[in-house]
PDB file of N, CA and C in Angstrom:
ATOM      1  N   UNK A   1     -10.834   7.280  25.883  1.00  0.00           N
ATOM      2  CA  UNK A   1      -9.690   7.820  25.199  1.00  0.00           C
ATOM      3  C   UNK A   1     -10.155   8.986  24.339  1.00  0.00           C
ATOM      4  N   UNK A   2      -9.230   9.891  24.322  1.00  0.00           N
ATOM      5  CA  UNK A   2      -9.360  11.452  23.313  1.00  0.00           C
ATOM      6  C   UNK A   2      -8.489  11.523  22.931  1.00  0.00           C
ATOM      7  N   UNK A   3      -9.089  11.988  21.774  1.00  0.00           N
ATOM      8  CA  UNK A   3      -7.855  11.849  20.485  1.00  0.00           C
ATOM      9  C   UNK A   3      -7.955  12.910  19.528  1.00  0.00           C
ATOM     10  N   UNK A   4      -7.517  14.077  19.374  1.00  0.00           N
ATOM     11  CA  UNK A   4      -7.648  15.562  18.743  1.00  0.00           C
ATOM     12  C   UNK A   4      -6.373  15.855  18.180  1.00  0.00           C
ATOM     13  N   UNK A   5      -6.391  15.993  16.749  1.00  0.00           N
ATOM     14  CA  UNK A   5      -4.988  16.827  15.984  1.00  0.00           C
ATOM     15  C   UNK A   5      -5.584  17.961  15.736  1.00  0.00           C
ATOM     16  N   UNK A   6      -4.694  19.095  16.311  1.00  0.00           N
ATOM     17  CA  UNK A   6      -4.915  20.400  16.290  1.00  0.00           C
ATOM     18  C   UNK A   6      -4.097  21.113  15.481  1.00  0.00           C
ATOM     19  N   UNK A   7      -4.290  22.306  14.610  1.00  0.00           N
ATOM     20  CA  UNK A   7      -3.182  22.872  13.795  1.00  0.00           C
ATOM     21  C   UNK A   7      -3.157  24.018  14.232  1.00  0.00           C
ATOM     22  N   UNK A   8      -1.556  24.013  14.633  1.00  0.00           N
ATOM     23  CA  UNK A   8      -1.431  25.122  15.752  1.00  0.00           C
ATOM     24  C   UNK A   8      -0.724  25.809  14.957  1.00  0.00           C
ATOM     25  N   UNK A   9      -0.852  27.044  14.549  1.00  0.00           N
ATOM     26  CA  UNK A   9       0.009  28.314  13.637  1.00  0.00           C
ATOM     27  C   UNK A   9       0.883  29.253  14.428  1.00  0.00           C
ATOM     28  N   UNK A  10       0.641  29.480  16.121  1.00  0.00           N
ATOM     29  CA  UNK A  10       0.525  29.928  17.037  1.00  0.00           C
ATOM     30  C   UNK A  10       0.627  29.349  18.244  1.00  0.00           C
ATOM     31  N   UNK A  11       1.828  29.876  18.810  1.00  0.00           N
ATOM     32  CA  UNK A  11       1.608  29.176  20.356  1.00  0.00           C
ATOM     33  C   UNK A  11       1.041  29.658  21.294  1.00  0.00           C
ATOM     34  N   UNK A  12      -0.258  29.782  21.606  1.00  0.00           N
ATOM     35  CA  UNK A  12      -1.378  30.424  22.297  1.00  0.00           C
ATOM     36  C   UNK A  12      -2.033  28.929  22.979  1.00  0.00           C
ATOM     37  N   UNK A  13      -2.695  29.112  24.162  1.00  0.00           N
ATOM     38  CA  UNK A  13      -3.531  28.258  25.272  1.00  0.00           C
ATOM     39  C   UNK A  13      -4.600  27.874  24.372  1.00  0.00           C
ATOM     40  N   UNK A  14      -5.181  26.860  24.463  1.00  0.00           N
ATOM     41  CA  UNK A  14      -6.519  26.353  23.729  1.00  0.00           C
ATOM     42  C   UNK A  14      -7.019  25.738  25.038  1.00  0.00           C
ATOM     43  N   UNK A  15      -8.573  25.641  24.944  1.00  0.00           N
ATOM     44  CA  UNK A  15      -9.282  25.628  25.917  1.00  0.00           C
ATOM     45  C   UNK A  15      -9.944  24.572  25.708  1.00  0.00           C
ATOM     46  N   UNK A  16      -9.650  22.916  25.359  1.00  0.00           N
ATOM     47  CA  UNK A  16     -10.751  21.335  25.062  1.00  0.00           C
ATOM     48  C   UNK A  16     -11.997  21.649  25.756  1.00  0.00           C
ATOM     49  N   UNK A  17     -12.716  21.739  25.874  1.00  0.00           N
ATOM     50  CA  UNK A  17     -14.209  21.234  26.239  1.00  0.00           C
ATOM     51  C   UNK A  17     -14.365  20.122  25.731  1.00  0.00           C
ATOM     52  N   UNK A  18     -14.587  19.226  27.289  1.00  0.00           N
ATOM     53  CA  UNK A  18     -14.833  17.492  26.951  1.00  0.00           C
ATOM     54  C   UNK A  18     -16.514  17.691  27.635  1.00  0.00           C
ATOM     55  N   UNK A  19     -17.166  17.079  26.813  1.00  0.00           N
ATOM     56  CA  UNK A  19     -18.940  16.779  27.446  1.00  0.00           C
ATOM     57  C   UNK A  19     -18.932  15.504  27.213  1.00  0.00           C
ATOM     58  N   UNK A  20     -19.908  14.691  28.205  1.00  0.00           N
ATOM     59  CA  UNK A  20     -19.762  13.142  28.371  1.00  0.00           C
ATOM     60  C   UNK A  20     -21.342  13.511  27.551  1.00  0.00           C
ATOM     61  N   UNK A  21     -21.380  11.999  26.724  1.00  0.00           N
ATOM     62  CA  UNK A  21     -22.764  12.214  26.041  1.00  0.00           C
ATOM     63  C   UNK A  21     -23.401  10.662  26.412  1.00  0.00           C
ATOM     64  N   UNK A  22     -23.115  10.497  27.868  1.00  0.00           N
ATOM     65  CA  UNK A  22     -23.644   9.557  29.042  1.00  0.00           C
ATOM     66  C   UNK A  22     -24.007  10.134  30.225  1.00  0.00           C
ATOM     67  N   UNK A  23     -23.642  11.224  30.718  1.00  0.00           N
ATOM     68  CA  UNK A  23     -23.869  11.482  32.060  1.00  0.00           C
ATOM     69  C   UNK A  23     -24.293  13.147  32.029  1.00  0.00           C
ATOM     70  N   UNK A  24     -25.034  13.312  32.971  1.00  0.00           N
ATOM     71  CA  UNK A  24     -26.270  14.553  32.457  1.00  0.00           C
ATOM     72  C   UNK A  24     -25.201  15.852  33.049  1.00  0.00           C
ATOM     73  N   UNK A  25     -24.685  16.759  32.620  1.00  0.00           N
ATOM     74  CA  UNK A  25     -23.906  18.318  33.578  1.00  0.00           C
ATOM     75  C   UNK A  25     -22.861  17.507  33.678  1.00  0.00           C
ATOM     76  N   UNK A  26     -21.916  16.619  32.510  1.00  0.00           N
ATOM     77  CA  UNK A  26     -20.521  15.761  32.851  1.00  0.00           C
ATOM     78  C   UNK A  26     -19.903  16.338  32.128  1.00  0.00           C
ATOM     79  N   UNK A  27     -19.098  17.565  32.309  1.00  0.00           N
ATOM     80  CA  UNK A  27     -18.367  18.378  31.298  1.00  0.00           C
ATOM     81  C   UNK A  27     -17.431  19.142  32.182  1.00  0.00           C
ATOM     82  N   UNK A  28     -16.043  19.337  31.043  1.00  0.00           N
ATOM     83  CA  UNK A  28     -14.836  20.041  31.925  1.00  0.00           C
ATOM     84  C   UNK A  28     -14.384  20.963  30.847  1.00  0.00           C
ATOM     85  N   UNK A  29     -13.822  21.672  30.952  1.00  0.00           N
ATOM     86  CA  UNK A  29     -12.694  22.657  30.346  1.00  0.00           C
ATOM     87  C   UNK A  29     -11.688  23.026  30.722  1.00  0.00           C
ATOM     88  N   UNK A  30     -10.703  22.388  30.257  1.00  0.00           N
ATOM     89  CA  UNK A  30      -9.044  22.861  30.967  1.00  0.00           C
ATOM     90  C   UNK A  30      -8.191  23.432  29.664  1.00  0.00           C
ATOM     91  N   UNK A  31      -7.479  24.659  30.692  1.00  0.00           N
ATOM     92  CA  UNK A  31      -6.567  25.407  29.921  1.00  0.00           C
ATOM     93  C   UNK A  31      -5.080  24.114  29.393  1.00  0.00           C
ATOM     94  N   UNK A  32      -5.009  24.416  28.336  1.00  0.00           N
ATOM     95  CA  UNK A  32      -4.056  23.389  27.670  1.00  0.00           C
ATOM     96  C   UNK A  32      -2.681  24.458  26.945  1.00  0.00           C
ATOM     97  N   UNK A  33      -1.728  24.789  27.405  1.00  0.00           N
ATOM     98  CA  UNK A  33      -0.791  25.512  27.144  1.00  0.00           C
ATOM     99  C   UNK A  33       0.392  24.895  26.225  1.00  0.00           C
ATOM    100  N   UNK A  34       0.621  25.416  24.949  1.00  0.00           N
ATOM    101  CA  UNK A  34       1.736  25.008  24.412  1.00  0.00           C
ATOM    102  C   UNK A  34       2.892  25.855  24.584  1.00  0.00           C
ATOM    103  N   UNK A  35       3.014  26.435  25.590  1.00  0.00           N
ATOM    104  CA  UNK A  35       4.306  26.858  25.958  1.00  0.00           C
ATOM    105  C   UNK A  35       5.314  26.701  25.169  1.00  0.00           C
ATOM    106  N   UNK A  36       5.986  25.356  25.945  1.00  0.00           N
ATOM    107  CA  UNK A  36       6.903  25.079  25.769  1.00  0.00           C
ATOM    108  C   UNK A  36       6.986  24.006  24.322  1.00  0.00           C
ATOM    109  N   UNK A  37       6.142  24.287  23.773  1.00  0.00           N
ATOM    110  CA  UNK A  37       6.164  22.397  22.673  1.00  0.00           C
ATOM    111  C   UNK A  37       6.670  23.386  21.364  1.00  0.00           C
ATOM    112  N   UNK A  38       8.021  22.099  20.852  1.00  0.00           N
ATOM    113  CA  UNK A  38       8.492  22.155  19.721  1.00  0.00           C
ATOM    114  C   UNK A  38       7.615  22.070  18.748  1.00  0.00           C
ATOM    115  N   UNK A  39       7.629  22.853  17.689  1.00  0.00           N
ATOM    116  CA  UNK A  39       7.501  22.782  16.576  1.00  0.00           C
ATOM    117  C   UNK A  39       8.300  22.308  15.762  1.00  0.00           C
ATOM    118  N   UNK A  40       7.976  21.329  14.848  1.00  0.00           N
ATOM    119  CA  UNK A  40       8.747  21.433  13.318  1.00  0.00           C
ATOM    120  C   UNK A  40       9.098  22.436  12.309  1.00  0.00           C
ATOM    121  N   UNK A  41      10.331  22.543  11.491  1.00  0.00           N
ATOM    122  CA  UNK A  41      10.283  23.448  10.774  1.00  0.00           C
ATOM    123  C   UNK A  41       9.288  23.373   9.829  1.00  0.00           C
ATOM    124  N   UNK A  42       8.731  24.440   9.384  1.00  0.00           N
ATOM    125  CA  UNK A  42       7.431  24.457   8.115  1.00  0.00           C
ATOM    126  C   UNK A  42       7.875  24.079   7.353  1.00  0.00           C
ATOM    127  N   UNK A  43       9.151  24.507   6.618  1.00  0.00           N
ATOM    128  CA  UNK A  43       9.573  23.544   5.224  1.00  0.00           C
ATOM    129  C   UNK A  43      10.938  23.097   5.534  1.00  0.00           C
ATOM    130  N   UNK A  44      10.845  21.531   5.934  1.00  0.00           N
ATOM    131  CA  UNK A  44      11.780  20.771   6.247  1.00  0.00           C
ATOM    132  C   UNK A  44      13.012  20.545   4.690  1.00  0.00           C
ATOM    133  N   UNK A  45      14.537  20.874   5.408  1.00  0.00           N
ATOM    134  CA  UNK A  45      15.116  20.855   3.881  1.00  0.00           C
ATOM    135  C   UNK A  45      15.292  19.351   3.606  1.00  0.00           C
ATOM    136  N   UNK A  46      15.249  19.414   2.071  1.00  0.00           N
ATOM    137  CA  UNK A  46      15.263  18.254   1.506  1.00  0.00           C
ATOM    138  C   UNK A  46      16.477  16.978   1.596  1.00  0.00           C
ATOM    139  N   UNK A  47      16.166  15.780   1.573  1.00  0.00           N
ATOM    140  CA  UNK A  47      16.955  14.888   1.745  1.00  0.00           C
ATOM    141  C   UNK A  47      18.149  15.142   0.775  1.00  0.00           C
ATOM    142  N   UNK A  48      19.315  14.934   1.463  1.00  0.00           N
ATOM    143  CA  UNK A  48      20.287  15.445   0.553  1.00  0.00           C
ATOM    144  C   UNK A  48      20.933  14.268   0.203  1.00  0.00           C
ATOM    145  N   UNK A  49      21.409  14.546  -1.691  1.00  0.00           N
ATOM    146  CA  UNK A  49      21.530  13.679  -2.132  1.00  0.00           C
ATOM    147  C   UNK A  49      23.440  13.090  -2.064  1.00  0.00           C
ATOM    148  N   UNK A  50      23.290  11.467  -1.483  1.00  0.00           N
ATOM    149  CA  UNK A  50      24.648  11.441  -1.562  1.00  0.00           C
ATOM    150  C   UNK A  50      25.647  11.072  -2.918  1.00  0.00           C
ATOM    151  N   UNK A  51      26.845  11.509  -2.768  1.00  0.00           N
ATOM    152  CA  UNK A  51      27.743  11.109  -3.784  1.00  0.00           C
ATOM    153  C   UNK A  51      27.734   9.380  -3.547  1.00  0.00           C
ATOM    154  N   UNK A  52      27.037   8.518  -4.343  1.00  0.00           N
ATOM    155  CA  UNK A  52      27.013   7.249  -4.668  1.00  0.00           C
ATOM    156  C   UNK A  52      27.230   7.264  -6.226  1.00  0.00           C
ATOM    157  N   UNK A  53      27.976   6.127  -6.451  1.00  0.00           N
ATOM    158  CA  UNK A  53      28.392   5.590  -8.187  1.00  0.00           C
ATOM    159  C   UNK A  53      27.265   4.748  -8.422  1.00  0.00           C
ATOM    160  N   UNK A  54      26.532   5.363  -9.470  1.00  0.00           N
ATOM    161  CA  UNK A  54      24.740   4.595 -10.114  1.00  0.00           C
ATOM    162  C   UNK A  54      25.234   3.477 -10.135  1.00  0.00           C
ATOM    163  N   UNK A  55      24.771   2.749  -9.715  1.00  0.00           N
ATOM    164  CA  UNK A  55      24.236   1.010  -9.421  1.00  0.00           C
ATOM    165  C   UNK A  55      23.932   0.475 -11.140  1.00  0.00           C
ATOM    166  N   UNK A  56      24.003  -0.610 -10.908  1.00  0.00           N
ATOM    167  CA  UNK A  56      23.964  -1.121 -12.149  1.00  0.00           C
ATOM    168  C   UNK A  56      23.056  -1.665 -12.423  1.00  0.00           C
ATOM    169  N   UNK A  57      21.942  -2.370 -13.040  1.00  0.00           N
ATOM    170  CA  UNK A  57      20.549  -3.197 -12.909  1.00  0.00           C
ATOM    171  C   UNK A  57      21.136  -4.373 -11.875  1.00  0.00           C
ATOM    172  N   UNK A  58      21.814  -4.936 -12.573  1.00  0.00           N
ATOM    173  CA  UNK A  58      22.440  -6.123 -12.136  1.00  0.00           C
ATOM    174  C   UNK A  58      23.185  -6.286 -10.648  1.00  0.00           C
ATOM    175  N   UNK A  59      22.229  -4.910  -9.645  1.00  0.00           N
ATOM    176  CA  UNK A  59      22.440  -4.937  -8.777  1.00  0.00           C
ATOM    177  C   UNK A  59      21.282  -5.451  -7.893  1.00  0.00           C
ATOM    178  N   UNK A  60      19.932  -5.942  -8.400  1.00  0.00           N
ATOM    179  CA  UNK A  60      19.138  -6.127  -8.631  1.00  0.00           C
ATOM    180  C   UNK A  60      19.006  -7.711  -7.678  1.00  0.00           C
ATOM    181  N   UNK A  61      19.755  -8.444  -8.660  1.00  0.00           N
ATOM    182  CA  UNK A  61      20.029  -9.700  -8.205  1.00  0.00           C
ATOM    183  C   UNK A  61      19.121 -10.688  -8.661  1.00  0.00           C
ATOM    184  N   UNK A  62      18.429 -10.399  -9.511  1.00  0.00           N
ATOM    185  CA  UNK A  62      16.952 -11.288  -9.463  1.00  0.00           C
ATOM    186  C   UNK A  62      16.360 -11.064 -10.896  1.00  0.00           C
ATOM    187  N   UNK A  63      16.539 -11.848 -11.705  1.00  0.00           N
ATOM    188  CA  UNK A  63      16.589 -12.157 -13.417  1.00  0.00           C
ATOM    189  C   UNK A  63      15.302 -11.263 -13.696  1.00  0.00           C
ATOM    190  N   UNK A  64      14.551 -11.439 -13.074  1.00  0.00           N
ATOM    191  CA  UNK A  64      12.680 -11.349 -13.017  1.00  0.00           C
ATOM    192  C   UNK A  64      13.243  -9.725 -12.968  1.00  0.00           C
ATOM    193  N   UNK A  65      12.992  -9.355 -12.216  1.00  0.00           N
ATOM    194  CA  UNK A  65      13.511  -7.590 -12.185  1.00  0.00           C
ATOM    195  C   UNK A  65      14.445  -7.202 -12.949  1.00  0.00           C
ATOM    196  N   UNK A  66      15.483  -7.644 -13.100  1.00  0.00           N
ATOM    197  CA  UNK A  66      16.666  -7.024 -14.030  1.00  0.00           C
ATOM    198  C   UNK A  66      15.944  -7.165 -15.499  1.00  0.00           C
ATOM    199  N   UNK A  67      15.476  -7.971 -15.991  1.00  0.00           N
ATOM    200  CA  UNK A  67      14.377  -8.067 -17.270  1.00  0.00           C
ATOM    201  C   UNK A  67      13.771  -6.764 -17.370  1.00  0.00           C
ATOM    202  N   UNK A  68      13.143  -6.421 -16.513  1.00  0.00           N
ATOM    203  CA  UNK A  68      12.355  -5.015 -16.433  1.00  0.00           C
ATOM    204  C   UNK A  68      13.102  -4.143 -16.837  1.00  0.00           C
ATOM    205  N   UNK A  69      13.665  -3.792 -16.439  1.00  0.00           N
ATOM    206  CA  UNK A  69      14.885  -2.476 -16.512  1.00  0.00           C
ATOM    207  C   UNK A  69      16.402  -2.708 -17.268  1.00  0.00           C
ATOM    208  N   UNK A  70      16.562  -3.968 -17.578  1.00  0.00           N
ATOM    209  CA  UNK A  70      17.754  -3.794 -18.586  1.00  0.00           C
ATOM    210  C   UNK A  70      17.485  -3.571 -20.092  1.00  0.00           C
ATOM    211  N   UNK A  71      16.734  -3.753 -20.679  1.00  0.00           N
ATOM    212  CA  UNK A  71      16.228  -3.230 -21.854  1.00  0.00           C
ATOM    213  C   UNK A  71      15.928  -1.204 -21.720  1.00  0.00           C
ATOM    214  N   UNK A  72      15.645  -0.893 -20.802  1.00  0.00           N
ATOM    215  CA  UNK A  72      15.432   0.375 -20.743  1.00  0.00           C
ATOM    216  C   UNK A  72      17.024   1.223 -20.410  1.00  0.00           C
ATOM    217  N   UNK A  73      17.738   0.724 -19.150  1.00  0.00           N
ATOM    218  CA  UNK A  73      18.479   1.764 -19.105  1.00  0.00           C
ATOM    219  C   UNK A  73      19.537   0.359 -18.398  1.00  0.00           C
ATOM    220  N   UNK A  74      21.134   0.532 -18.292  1.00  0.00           N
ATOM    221  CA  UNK A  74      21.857  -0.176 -18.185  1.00  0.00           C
ATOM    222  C   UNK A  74      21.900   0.231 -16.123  1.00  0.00           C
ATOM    223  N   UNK A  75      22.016   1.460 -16.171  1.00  0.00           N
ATOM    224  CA  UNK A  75      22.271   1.773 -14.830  1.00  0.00           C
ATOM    225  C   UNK A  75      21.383   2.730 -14.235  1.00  0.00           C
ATOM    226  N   UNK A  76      20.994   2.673 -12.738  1.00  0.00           N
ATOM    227  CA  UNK A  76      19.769   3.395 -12.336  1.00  0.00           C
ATOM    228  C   UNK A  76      19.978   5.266 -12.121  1.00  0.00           C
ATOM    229  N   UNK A  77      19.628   6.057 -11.835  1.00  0.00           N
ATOM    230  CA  UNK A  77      20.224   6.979 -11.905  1.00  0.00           C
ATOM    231  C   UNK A  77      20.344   7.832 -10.303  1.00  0.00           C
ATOM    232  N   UNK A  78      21.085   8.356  -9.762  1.00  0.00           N
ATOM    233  CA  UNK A  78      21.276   8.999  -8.412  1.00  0.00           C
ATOM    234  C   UNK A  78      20.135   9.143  -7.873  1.00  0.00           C
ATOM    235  N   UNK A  79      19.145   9.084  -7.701  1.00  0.00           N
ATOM    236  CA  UNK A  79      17.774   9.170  -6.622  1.00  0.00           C
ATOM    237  C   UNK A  79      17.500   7.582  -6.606  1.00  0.00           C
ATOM    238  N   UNK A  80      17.437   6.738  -7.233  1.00  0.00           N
ATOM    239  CA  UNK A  80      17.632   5.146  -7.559  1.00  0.00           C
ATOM    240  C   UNK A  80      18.165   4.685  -6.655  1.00  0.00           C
ATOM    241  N   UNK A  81      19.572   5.209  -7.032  1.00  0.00           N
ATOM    242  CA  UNK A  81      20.584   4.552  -6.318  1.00  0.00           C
ATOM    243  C   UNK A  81      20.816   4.738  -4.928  1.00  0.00           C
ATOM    244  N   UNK A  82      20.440   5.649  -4.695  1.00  0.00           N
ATOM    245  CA  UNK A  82      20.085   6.188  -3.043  1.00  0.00           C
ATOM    246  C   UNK A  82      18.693   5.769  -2.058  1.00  0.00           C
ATOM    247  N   UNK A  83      17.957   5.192  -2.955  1.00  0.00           N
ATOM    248  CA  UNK A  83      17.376   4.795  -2.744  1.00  0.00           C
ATOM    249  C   UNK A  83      17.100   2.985  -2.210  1.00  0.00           C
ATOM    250  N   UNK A  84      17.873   2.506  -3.657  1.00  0.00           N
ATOM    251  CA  UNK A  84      18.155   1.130  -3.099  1.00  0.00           C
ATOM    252  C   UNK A  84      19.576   0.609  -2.208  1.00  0.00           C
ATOM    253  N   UNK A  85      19.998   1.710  -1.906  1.00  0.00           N
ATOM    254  CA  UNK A  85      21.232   1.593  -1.391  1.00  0.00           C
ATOM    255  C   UNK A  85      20.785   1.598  -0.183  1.00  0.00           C
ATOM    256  N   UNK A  86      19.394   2.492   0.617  1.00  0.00           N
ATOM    257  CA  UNK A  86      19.206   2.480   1.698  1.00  0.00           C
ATOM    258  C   UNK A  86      18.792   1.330   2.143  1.00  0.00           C
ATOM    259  N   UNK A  87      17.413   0.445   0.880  1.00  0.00           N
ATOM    260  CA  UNK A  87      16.871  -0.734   1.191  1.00  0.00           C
ATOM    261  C   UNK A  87      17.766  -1.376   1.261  1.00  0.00           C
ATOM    262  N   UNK A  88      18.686  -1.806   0.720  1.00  0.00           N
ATOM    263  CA  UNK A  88      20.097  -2.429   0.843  1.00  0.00           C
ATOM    264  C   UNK A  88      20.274  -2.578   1.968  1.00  0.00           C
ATOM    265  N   UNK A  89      20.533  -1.393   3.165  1.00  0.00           N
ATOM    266  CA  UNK A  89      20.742  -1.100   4.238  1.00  0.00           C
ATOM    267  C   UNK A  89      19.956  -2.352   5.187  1.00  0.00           C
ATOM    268  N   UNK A  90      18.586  -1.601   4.992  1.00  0.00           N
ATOM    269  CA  UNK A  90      17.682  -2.225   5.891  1.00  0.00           C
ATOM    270  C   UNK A  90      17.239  -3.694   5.197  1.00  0.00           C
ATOM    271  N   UNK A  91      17.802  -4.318   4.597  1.00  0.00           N
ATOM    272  CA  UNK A  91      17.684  -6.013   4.350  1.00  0.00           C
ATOM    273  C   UNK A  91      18.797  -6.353   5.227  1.00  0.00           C
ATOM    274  N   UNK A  92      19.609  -5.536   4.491  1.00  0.00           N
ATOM    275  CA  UNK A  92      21.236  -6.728   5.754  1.00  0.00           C
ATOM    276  C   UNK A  92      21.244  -6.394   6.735  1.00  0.00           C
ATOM    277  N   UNK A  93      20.500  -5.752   7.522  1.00  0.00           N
ATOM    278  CA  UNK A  93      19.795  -5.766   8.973  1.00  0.00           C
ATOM    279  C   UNK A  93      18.587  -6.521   9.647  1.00  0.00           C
ATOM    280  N   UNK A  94      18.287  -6.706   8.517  1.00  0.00           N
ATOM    281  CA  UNK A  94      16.988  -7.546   8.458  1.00  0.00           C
ATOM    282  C   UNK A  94      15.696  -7.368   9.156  1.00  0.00           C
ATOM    283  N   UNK A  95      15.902  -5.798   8.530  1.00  0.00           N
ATOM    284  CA  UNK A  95      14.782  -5.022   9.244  1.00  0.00           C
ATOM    285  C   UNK A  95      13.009  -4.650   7.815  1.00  0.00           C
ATOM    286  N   UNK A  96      13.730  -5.493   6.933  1.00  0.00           N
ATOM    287  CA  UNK A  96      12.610  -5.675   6.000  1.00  0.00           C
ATOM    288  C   UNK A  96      11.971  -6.517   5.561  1.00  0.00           C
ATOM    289  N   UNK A  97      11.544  -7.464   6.807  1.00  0.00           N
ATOM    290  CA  UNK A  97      11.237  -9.173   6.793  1.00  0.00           C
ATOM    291  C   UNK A  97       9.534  -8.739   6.562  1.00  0.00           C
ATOM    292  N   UNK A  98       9.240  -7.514   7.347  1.00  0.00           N
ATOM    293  CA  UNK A  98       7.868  -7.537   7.151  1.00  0.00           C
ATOM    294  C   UNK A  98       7.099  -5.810   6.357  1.00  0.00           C
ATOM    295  N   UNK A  99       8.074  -5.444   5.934  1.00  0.00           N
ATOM    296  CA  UNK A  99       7.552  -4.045   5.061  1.00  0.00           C
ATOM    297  C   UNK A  99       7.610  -4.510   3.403  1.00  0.00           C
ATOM    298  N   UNK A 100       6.813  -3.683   2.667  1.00  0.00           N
ATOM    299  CA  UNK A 100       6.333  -3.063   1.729  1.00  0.00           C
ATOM    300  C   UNK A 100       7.386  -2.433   1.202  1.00  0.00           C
ATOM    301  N   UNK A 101       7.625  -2.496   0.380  1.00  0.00           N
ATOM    302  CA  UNK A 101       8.747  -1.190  -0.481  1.00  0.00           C
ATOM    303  C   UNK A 101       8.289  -1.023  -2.085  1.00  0.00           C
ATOM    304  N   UNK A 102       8.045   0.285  -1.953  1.00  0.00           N
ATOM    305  CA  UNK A 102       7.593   0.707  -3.480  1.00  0.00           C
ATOM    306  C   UNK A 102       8.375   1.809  -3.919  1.00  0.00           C
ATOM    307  N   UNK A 103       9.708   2.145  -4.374  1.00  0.00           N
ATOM    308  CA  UNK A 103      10.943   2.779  -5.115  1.00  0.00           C
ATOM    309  C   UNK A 103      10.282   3.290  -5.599  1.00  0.00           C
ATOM    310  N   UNK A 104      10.288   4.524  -5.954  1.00  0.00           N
ATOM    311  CA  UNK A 104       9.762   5.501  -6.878  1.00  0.00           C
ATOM    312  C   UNK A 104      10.570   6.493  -7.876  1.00  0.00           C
ATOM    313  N   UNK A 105      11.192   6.584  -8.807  1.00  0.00           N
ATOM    314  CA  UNK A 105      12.409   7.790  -9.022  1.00  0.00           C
ATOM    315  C   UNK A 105      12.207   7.895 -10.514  1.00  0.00           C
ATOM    316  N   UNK A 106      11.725   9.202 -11.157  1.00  0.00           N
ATOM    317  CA  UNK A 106      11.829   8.890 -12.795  1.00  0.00           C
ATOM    318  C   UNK A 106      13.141   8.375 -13.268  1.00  0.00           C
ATOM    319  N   UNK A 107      13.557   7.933 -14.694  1.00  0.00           N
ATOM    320  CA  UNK A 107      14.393   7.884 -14.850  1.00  0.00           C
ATOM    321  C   UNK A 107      14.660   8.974 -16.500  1.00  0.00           C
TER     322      UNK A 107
END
């Protein structure tokens, strides 16, 4: 298996040279053309933020967490709330039985 990330600035032919470092004169070079391959935009625009009404701690559900954050602020603020609104999403799908989630948003 070969496995190469290339940073292409340019859609121009690159030329791999594979050498076997088992077998004696075991070497190839093939023209590799990015023609046709999509690029991403360089600066992808930013996630846009939706009109959601800030969540309340006590959306939380769970004494242990709402402790944390109800002494600080009563309600989370629009990047928060868009945020747990998505995890929201992906629990009642029950597509977060086996991920990690670490929320991040100043307040």
């Amino acid at each position: 298996m070969l496995s190469r990330c290339l940073w292409c600035f340019q859609v121009r032919p690159y030329f791999p040279q594979v050498v076997s470092d088992r077998w004696i004169a075991s070497e190839t070079q093939l023209p590799v053309s990015f023609k046709h391959l999509i690029l991403p935009e360089k600066f992808p625009p930013p996630t846009e933020l939706l009109d959601l009404q800030p969540l309340p701690v006590s959306a939380l559900r769970n004494p242990t967490y709402e402790g944390l954050y109800s002494d600080k602020f009563p309600f989370f603020n629009p990047i928060q709330t868009q945020g747990l609104y998505a995890i929201s999403m992906f629990s009642f799908f029950n597509l977060l039985e086996s991920l990690n989630v670490f929320p991040l948003a100043l307040t």
